[in-house]
Protein backbone atom coordinates (compact mmCIF):
# COMPACT_ATOMS: atom_id res chain seq x y z
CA UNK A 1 6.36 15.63 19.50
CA UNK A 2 5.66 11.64 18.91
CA UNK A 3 6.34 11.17 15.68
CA UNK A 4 5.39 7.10 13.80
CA UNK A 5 5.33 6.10 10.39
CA UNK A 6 5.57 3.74 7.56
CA UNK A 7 8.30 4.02 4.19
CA UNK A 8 7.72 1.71 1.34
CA UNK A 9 8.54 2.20 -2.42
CA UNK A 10 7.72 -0.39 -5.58
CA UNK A 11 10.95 -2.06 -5.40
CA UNK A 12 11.10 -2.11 -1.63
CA UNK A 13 15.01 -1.40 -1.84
CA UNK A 14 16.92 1.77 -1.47
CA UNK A 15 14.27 4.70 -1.37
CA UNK A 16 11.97 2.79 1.44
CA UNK A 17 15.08 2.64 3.74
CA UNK A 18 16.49 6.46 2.67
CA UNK A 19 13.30 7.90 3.44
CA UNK A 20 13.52 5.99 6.99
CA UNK A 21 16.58 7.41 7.48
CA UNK A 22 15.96 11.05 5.89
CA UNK A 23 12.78 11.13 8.23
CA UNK A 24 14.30 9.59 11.36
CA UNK A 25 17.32 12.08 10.86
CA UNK A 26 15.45 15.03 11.24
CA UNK A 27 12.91 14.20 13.91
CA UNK A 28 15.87 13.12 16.21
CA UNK A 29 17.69 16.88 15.22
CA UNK A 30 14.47 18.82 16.37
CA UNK A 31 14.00 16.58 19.43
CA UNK A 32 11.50 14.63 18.63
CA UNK A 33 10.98 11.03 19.17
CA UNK A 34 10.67 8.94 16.19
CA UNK A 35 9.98 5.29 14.77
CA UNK A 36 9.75 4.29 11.33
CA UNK A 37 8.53 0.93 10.25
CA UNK A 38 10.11 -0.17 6.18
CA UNK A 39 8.07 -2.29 4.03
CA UNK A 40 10.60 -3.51 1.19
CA UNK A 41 11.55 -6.40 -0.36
CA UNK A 42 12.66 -8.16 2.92
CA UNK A 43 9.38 -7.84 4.61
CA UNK A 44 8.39 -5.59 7.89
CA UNK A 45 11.28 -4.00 9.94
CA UNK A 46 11.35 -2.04 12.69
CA UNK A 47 7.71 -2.74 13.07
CA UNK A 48 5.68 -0.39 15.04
CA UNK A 49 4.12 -1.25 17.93
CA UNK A 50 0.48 -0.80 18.71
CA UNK A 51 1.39 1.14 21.56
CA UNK A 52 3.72 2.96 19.97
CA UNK A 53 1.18 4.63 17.11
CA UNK A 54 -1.71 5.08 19.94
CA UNK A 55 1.28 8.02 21.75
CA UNK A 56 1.72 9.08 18.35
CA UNK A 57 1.15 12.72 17.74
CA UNK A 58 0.83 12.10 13.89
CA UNK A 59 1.87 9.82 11.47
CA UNK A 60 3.55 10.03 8.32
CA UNK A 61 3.11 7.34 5.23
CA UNK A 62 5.96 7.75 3.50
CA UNK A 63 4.85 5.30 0.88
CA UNK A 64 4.31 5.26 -3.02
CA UNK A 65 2.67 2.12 -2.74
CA UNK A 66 -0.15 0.22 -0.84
CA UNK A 67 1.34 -0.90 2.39
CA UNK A 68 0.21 -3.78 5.27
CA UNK A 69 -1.57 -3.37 8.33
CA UNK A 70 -3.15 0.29 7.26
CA UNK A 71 -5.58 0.06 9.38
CA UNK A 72 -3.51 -0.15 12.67
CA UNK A 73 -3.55 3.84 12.53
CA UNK A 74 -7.58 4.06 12.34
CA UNK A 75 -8.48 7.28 14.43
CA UNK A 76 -4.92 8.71 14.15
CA UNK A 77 -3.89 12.18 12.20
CA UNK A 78 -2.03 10.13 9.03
CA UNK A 79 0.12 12.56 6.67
CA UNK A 80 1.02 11.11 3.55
CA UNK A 81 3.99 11.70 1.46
CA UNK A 82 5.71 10.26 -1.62
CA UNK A 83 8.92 8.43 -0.40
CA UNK A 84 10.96 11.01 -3.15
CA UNK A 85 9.64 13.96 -1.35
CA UNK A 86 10.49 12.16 1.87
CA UNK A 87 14.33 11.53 0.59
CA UNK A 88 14.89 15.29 -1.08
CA UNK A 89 12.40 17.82 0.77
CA UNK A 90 12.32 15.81 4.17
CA UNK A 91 12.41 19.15 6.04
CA UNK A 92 9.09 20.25 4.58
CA UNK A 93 7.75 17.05 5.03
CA UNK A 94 8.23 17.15 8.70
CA UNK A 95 7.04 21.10 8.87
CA UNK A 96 3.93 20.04 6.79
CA UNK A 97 3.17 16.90 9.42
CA UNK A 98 3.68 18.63 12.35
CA UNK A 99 1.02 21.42 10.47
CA UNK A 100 -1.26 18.68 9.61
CA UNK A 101 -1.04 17.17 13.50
CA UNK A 102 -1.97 20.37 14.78
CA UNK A 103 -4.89 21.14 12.23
């Protein structure tokens, strides 16, 4: 399982890059390989290559608000979830994706 996405909160400080990591975390313990691009305060990190969402198997929007280059991931199975549900439920948040992908 491919597994891209985007975090972003208002502030663009601590819950875009805890989701990243909360996400990231638990992809990489089940296997799966994972990117996550941040959109905070600081700008784009860890952007995402084209390539890299095209492999995708799904991709989860971890984002609470409206994020940059949306429509990079035209065509592609997009899951979204609030960056707090990302940070304390991540597990069901990956269960739900990987649902979603295969729906």
């Amino acid at each position: 399982m491919k597994i891209v996405g985007v975090s972003a909160c208002p502030t663009g400080i601590a819950h875009t890059y805890m989701a990243q990591e909360a996400i990231e975390k638990e992809c990489k313990k089940r296997g799966f390989d994972v990117k996550i691009e941040t959109q905070g305060s600081i700008g784009i990190e860890n952007e995402l290559t084209q390539e890299e969402i095209d492999e995708a198997d799904v991709v989860i929007l971890a984002v609470s608000i409206t994020i940059e280059g949306l429509e990079r991931f035209e065509g592609k199975k997009i899951y979204y979830a609030d960056v707090n549900e990302c940070i304390s439920n991540t597990t069901e948040v990956i269960d739900k994706a990987i649902e979603f992908s295969r729906g």
